[in-house]
C-alpha atoms as a PDB file:
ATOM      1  CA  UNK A   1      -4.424  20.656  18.115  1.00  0.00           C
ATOM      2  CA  UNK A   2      -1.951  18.657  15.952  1.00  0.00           C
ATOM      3  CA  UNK A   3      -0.188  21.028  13.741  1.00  0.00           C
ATOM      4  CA  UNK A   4       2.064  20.952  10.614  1.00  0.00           C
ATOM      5  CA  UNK A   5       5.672  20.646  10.944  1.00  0.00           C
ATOM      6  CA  UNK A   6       8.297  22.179   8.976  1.00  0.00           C
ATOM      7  CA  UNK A   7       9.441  19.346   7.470  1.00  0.00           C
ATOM      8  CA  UNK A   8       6.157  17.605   6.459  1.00  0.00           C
ATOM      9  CA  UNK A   9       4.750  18.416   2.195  1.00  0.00           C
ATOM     10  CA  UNK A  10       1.825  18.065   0.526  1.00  0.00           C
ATOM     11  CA  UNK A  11       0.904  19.387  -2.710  1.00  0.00           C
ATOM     12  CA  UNK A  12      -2.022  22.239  -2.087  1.00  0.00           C
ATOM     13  CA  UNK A  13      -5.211  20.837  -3.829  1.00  0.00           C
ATOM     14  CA  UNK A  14      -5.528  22.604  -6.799  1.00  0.00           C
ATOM     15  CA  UNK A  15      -9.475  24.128  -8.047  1.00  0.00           C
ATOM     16  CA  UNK A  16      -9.426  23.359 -11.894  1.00  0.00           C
ATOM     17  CA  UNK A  17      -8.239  19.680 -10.986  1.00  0.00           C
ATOM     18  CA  UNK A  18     -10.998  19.225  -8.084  1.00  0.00           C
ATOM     19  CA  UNK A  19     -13.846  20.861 -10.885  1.00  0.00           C
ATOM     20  CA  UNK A  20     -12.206  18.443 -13.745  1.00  0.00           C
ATOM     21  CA  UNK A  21     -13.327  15.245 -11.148  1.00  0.00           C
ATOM     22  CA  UNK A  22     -16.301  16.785 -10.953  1.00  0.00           C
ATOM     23  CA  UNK A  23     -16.532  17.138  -6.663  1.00  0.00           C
ATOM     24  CA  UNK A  24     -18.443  19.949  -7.205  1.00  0.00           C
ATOM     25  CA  UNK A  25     -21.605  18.255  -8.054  1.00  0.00           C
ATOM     26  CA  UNK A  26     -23.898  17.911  -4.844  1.00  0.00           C
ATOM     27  CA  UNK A  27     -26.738  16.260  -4.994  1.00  0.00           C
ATOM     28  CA  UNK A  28     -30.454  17.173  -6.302  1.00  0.00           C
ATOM     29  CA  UNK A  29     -31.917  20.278  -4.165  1.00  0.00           C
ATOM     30  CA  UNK A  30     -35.091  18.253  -2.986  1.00  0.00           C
ATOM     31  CA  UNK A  31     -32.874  15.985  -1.532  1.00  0.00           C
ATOM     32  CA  UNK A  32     -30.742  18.455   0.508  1.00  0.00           C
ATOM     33  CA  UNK A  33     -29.674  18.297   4.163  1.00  0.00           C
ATOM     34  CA  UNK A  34     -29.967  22.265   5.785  1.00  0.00           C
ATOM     35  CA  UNK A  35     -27.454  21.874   7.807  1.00  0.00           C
ATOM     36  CA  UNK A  36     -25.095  21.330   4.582  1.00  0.00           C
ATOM     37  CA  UNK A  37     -25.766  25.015   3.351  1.00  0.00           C
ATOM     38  CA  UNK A  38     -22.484  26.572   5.220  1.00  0.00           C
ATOM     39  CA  UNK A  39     -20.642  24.479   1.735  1.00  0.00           C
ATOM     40  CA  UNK A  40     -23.003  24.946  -0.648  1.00  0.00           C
ATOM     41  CA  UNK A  41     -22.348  27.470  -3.545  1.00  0.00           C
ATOM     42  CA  UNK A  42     -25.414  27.724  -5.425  1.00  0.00           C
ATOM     43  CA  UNK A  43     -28.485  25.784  -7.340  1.00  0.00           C
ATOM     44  CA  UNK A  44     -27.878  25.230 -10.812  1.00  0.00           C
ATOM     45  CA  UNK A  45     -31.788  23.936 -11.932  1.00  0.00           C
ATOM     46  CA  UNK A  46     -32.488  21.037  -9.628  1.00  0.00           C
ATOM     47  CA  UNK A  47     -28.942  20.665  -8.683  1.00  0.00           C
ATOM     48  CA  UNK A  48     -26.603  22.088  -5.688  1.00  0.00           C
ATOM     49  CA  UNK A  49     -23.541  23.162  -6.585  1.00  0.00           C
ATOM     50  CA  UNK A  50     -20.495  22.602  -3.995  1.00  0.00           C
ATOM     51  CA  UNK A  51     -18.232  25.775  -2.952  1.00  0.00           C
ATOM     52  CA  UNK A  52     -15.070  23.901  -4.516  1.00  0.00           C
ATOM     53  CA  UNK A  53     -12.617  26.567  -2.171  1.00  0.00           C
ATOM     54  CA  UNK A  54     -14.368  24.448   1.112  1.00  0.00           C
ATOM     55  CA  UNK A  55     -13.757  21.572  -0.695  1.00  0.00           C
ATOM     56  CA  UNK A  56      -9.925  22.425  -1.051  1.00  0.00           C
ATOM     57  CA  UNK A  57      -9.869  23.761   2.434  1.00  0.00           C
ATOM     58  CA  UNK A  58     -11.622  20.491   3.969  1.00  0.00           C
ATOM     59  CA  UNK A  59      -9.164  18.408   2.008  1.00  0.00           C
ATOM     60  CA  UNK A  60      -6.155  20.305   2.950  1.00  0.00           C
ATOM     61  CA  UNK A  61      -6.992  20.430   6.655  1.00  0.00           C
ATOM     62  CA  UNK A  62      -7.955  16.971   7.010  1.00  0.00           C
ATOM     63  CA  UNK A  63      -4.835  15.884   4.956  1.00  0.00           C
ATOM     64  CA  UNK A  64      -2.779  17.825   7.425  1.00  0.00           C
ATOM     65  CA  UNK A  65      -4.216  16.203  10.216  1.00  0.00           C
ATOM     66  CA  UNK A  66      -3.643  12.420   8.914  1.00  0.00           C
ATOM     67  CA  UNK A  67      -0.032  13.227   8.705  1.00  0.00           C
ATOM     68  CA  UNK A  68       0.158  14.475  12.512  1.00  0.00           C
ATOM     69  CA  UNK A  69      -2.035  11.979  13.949  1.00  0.00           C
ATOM     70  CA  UNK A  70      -0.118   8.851  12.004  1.00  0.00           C
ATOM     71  CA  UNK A  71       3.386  10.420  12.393  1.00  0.00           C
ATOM     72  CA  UNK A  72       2.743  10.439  16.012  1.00  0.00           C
ATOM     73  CA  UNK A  73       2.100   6.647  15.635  1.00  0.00           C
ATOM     74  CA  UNK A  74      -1.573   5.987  15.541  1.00  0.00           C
ATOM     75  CA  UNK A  75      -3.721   4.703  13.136  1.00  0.00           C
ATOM     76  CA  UNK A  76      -6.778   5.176  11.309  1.00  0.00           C
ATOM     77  CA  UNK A  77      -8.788   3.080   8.974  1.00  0.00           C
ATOM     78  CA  UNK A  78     -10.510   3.756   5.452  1.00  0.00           C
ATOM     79  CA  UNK A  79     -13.927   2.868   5.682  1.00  0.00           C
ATOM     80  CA  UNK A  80     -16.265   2.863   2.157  1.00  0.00           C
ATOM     81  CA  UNK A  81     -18.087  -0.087   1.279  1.00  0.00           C
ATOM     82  CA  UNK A  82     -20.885   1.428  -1.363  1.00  0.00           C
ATOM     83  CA  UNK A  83     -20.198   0.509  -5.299  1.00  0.00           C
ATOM     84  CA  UNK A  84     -18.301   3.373  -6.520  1.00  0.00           C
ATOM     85  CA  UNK A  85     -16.041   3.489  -3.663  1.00  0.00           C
ATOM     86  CA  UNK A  86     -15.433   0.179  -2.563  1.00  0.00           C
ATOM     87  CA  UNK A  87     -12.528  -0.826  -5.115  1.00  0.00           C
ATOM     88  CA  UNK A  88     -11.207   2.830  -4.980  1.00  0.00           C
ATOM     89  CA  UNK A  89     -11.208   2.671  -0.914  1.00  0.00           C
ATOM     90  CA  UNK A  90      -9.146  -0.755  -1.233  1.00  0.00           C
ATOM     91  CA  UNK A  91      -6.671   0.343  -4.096  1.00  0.00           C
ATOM     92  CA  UNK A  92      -5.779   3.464  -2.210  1.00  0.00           C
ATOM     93  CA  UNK A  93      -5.351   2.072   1.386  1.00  0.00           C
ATOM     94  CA  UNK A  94      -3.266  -0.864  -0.038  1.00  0.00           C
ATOM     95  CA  UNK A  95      -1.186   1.219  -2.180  1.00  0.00           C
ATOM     96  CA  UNK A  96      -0.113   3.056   0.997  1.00  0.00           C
ATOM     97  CA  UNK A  97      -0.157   0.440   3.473  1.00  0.00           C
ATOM     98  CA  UNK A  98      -3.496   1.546   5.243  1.00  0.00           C
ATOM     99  CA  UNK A  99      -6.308  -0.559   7.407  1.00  0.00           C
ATOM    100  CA  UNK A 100      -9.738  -0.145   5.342  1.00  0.00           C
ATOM    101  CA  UNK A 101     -12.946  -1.682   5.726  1.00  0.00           C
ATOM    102  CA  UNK A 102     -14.592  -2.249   1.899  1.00  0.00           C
ATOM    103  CA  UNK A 103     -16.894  -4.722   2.130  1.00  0.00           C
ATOM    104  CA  UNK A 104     -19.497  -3.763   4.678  1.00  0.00           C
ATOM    105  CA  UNK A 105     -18.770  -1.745   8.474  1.00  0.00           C
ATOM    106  CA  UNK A 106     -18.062  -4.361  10.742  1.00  0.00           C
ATOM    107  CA  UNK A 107     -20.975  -3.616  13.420  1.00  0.00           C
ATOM    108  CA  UNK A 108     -19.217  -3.608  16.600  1.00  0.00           C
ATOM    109  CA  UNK A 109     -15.718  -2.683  15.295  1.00  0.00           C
ATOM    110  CA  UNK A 110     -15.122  -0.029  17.474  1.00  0.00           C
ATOM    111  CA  UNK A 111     -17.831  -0.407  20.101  1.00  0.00           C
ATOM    112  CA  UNK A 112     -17.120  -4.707  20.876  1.00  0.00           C
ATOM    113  CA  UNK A 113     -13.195  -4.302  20.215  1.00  0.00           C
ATOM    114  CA  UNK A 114     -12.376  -7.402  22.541  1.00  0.00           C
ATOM    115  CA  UNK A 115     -14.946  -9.869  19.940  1.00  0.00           C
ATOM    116  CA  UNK A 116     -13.069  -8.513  16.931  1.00  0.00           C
ATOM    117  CA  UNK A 117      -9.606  -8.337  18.315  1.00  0.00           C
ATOM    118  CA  UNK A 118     -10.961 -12.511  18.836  1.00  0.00           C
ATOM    119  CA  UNK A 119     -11.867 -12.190  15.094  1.00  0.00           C
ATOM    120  CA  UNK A 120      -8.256 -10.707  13.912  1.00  0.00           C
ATOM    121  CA  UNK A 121      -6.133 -12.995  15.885  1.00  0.00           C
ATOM    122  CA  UNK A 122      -7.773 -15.850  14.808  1.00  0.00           C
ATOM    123  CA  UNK A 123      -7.686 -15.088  10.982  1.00  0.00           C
ATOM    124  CA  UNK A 124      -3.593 -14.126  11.305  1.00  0.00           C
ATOM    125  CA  UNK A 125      -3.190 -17.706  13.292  1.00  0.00           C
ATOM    126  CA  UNK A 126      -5.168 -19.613  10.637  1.00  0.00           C
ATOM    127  CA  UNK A 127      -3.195 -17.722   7.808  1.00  0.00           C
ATOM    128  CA  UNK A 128       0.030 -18.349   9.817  1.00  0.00           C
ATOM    129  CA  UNK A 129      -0.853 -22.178  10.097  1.00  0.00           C
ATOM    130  CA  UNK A 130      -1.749 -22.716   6.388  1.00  0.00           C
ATOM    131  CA  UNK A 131       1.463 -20.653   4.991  1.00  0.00           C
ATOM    132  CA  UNK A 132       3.301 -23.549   7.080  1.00  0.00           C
ATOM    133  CA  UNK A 133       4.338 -26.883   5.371  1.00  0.00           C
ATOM    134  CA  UNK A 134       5.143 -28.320   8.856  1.00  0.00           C
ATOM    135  CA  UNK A 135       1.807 -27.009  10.425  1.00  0.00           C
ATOM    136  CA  UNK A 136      -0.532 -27.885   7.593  1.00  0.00           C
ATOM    137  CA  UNK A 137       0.512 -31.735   6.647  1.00  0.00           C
ATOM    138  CA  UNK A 138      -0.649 -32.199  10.374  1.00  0.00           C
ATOM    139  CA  UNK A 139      -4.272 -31.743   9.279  1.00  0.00           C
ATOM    140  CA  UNK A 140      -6.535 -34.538   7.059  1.00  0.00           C
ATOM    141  CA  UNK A 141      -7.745 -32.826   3.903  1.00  0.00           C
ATOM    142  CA  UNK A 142     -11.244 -32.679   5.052  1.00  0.00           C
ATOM    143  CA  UNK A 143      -9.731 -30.219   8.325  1.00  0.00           C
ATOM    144  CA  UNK A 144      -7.725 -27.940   5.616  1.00  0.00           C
ATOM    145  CA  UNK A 145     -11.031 -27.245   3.329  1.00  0.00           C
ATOM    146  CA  UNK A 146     -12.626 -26.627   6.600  1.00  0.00           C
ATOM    147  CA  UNK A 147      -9.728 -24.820   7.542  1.00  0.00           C
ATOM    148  CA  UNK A 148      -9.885 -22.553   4.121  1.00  0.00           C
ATOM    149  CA  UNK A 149     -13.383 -22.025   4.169  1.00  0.00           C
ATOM    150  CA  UNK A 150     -13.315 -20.279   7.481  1.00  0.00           C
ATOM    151  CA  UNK A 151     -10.191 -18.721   6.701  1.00  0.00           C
ATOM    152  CA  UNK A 152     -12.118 -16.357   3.532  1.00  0.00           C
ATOM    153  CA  UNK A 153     -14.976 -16.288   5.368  1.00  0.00           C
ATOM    154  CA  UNK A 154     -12.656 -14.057   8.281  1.00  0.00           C
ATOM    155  CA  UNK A 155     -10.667 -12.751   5.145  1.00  0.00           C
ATOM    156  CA  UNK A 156     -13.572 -11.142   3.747  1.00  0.00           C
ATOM    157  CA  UNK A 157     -14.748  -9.477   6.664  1.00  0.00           C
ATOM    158  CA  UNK A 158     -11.219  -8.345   8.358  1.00  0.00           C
ATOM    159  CA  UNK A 159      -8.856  -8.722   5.602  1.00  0.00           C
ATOM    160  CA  UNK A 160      -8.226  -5.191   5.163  1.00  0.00           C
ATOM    161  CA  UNK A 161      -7.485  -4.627   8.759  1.00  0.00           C
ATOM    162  CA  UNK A 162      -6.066  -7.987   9.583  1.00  0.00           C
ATOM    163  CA  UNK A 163      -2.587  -5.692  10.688  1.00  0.00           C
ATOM    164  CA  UNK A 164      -4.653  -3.642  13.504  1.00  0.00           C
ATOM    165  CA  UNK A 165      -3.764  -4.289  17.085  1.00  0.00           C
ATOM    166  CA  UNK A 166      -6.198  -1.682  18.750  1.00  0.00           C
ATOM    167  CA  UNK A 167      -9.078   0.169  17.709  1.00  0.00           C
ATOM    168  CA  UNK A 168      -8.256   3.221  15.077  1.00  0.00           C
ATOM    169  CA  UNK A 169      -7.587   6.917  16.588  1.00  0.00           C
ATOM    170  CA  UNK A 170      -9.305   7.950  13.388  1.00  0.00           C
ATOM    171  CA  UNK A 171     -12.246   6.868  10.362  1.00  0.00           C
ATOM    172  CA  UNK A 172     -11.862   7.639   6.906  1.00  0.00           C
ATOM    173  CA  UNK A 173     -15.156   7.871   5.412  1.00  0.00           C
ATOM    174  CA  UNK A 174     -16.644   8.173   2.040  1.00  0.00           C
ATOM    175  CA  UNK A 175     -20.005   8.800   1.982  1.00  0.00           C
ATOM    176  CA  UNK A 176     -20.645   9.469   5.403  1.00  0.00           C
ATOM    177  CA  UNK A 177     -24.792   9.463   5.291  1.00  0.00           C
ATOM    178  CA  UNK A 178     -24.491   5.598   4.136  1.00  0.00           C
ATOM    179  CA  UNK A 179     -22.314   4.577   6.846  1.00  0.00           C
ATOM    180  CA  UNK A 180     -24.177   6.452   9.637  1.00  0.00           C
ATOM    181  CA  UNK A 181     -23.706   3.109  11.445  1.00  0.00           C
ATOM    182  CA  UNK A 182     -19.603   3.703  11.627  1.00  0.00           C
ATOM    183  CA  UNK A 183     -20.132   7.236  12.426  1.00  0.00           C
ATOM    184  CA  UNK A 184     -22.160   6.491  15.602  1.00  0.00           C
ATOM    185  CA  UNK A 185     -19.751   4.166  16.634  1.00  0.00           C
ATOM    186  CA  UNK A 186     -17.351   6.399  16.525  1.00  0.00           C
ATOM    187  CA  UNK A 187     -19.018   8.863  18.308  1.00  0.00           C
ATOM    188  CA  UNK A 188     -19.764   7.015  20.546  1.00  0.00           C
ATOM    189  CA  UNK A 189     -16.067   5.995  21.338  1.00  0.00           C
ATOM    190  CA  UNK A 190     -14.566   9.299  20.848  1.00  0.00           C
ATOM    191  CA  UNK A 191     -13.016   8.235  17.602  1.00  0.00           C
ATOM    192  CA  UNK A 192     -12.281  11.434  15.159  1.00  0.00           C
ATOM    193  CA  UNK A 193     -13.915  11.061  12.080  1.00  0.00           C
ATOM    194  CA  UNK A 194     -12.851  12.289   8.333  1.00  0.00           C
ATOM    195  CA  UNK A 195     -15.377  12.633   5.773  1.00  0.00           C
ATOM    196  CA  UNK A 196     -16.336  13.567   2.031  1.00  0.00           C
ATOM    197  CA  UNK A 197     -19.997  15.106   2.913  1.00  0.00           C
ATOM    198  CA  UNK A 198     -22.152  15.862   0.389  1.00  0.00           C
ATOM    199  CA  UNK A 199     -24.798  17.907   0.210  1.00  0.00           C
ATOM    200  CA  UNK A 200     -27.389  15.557   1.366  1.00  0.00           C
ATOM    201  CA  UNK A 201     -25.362  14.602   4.685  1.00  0.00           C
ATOM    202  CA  UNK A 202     -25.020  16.121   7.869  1.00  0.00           C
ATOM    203  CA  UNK A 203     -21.790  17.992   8.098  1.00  0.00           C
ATOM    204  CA  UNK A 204     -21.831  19.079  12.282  1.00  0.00           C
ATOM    205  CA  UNK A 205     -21.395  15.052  13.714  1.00  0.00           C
ATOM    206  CA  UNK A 206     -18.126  15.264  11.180  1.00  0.00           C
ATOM    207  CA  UNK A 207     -14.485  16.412  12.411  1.00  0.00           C
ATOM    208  CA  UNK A 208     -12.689  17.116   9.150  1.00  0.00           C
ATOM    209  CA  UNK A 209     -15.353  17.565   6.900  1.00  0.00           C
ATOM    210  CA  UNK A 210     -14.740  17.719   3.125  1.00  0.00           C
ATOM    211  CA  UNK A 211     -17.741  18.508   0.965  1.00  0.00           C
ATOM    212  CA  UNK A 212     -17.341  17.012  -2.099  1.00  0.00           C
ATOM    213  CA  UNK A 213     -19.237  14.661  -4.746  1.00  0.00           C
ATOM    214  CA  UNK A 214     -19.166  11.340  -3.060  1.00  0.00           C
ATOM    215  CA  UNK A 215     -21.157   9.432  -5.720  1.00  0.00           C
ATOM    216  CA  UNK A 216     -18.789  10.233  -8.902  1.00  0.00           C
ATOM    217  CA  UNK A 217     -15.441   7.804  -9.189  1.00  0.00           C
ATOM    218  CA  UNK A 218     -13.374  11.284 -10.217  1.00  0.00           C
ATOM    219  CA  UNK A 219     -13.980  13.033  -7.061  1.00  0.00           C
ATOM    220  CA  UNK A 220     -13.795  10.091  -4.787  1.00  0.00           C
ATOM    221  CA  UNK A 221     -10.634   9.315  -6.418  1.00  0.00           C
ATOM    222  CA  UNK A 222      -9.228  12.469  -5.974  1.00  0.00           C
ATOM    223  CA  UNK A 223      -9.799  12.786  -2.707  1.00  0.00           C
ATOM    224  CA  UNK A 224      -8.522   9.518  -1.318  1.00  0.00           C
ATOM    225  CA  UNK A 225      -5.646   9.451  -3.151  1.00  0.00           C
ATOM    226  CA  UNK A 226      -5.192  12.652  -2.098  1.00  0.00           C
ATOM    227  CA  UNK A 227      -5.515  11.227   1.745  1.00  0.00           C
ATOM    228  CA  UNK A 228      -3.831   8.163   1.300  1.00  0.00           C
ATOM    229  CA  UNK A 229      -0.523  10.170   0.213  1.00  0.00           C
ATOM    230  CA  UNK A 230      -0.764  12.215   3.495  1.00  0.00           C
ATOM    231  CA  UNK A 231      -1.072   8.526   5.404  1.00  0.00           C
ATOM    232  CA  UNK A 232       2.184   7.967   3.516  1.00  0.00           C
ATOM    233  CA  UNK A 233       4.004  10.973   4.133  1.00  0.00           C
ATOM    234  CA  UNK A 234       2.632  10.179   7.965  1.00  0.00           C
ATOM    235  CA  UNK A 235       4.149   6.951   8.058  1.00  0.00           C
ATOM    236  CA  UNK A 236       7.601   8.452   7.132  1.00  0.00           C
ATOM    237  CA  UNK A 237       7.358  10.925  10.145  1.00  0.00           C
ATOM    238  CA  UNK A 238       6.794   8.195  12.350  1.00  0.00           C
ATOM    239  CA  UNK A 239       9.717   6.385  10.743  1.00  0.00           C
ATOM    240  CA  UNK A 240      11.750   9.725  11.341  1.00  0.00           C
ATOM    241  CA  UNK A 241      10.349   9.953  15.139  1.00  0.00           C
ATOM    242  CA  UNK A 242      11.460   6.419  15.540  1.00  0.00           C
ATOM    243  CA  UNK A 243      14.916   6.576  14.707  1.00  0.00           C
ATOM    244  CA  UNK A 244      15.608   9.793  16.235  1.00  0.00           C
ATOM    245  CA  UNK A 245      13.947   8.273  19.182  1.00  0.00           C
ATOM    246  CA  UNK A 246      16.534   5.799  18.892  1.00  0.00           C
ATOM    247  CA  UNK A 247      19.358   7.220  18.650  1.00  0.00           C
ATOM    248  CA  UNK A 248      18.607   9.838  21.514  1.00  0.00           C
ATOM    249  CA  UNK A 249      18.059   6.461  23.804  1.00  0.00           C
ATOM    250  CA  UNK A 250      21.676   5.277  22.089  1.00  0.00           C
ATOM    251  CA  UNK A 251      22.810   9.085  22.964  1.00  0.00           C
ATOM    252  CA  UNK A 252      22.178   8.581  26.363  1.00  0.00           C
ATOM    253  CA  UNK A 253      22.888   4.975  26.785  1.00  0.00           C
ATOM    254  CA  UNK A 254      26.409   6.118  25.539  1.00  0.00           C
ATOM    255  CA  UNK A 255      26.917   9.367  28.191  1.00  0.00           C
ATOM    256  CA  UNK A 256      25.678   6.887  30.889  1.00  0.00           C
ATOM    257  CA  UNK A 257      28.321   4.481  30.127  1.00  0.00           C
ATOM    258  CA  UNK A 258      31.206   7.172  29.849  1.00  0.00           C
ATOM    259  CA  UNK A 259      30.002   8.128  33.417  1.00  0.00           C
ATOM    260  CA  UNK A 260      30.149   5.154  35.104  1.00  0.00           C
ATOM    261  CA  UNK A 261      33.600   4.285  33.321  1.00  0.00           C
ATOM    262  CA  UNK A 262      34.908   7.582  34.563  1.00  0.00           C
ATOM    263  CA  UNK A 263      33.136   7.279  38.156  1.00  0.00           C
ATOM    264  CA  UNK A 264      34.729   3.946  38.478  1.00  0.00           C
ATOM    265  CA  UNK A 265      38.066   5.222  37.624  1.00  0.00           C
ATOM    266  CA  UNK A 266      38.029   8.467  39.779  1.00  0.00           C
ATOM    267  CA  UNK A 267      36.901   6.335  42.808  1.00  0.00           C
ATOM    268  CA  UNK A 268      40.082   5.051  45.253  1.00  0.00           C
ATOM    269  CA  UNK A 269      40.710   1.748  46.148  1.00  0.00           C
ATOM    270  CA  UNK A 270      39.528   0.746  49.222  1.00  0.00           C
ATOM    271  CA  UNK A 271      42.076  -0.524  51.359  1.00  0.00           C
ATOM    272  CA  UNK A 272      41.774  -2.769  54.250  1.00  0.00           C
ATOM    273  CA  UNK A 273      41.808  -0.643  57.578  1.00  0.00           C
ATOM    274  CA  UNK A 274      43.518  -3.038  60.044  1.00  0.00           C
ATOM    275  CA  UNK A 275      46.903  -4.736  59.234  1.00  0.00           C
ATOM    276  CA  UNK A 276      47.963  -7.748  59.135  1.00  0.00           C
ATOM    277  CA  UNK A 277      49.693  -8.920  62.162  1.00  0.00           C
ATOM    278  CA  UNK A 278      53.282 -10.411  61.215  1.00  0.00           C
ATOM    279  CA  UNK A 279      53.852 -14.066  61.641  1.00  0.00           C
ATOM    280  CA  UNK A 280      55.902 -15.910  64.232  1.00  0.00           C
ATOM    281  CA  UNK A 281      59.187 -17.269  63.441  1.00  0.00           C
ATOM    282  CA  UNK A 282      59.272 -21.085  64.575  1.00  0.00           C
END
């Protein structure tokens, strides 16, 4: 299991500001999924009521695994693509940098990589080709509105994870009973998933599970930002890994040098074993 290191910081989630966004607020009780009673404080008339400390624990936990997993240099993509999250989802990931899906799951996007790896390279090669003046004067006007069309068309769809080389080691998901369809993919691929459940959603096909409100724009907030910081904060320890990496390779480059300087000085010359005869006077 990936664990915290020493020098890795996050701010612990704090109750009064996760009741103040309101992720306490589950969702009406005749529209409740059993297996979502282990979070699940009370009823309060035909409401449930969210245990706010699993919420912090969840949040906490799964933030804590972002920053190990992305330190150690893999990736994972924010996925939300219903109303109130879909601006939210692409605010945070952008802020920090992150892949995130916003429009609508991609079907296929983890299960038929080699199609959308197809997809990707073609929408960086057409962006590539119209942000060059030499490139673009090449093609009639007719070819660059052709060119443009299919060029948002791809944008649309892959924009926000137009920087991905390989599928995500981990999903980000808000809302995780309206994009069943990503979290079977993932399943099916082995690909760890993070998500705000709520109280209608099934909590046991989650990873990190965070039961929260994921209908209100507080709580969904909250919680990304929240997430997206700990993407940040893994970023930098993969930064740090880097360069230490680095400079351990420079390290060594450096002894293996000195080595071979002092190996070459320590060795004697060889000298030819048979000598040469002296000439003839004429």
């Amino acid at each position: 299991m990936l664990r915290r290191g020493k020098e890795d910081f996050m701010k612990p989630v704090d109750l009064k500001t996760l009741l103040e966004a309101g992720c306490h607020f589950g969702h009406k009780v005749n529209k409740w999924n059993p297996r979502a009673s282990s979070f699940i404080y009370k009823a309060v008339g035909d409401t449930h009521i969210i245990d706010l400390t699993k919420t912090k624990e969840g949040l906490e936990v799964a933030a804590d695994f972002i920053i190990q997993l992305v330190g150690s240099g893999k990736e994972i993509v924010f996925v939300g693509t219903k109303r109130q999250a879909s601006s939210l989802v692409k605010e945070q990931a952008e802020r920090v940098g992150a892949p995130y899906l916003n429009r609508r799951w991609i079907g296929g996007f983890v299960t038929n990589w080699f199609e959308v790896k197809k997809n990707l390279e073609k929408l960086n090669t057409l962006k590539k080709q119209r942000n060059d003046k030499s490139v673009i004067t090449q093609y009639t006007k007719r070819e660059r509105l052709l060119m443009d069309r299919e060029m948002q068309k791809l944008d649309g769809n892959y924009g926000g994870v137009a920087m991905i080389t390989e599928p995500p080691a981990a999903i980000v998901i808000v809302d995780t009973k309206k994009e069943i369809t990503a979290v079977r993919e993932a399943k099916q691929k082995g690909i760890i998933l993070v998500g705000i459940v709520d109280t209608n959603s099934n909590p046991d096909i989650i990873d990190y599970v965070i039961p929260a409100n994921d209908d209100a724009v507080g709580s969904i907030t909250l919680i990304l930002s929240y997430l997206a910081d700990a993407y940040a904060e893994g970023k930098k320890k993969a930064q740090r890994n880097q360069e230490q990496k680095e400079k351990e390779m420079k390290k060594q480059k450096s002894i293996t040098t000195d080595q071979d300087t002092k190996a070459t000085k320590s060795s004697p010359e060889k000298k030819d074993s048979k000598k040469e005869k002296p000439k003839l006077a004429h």
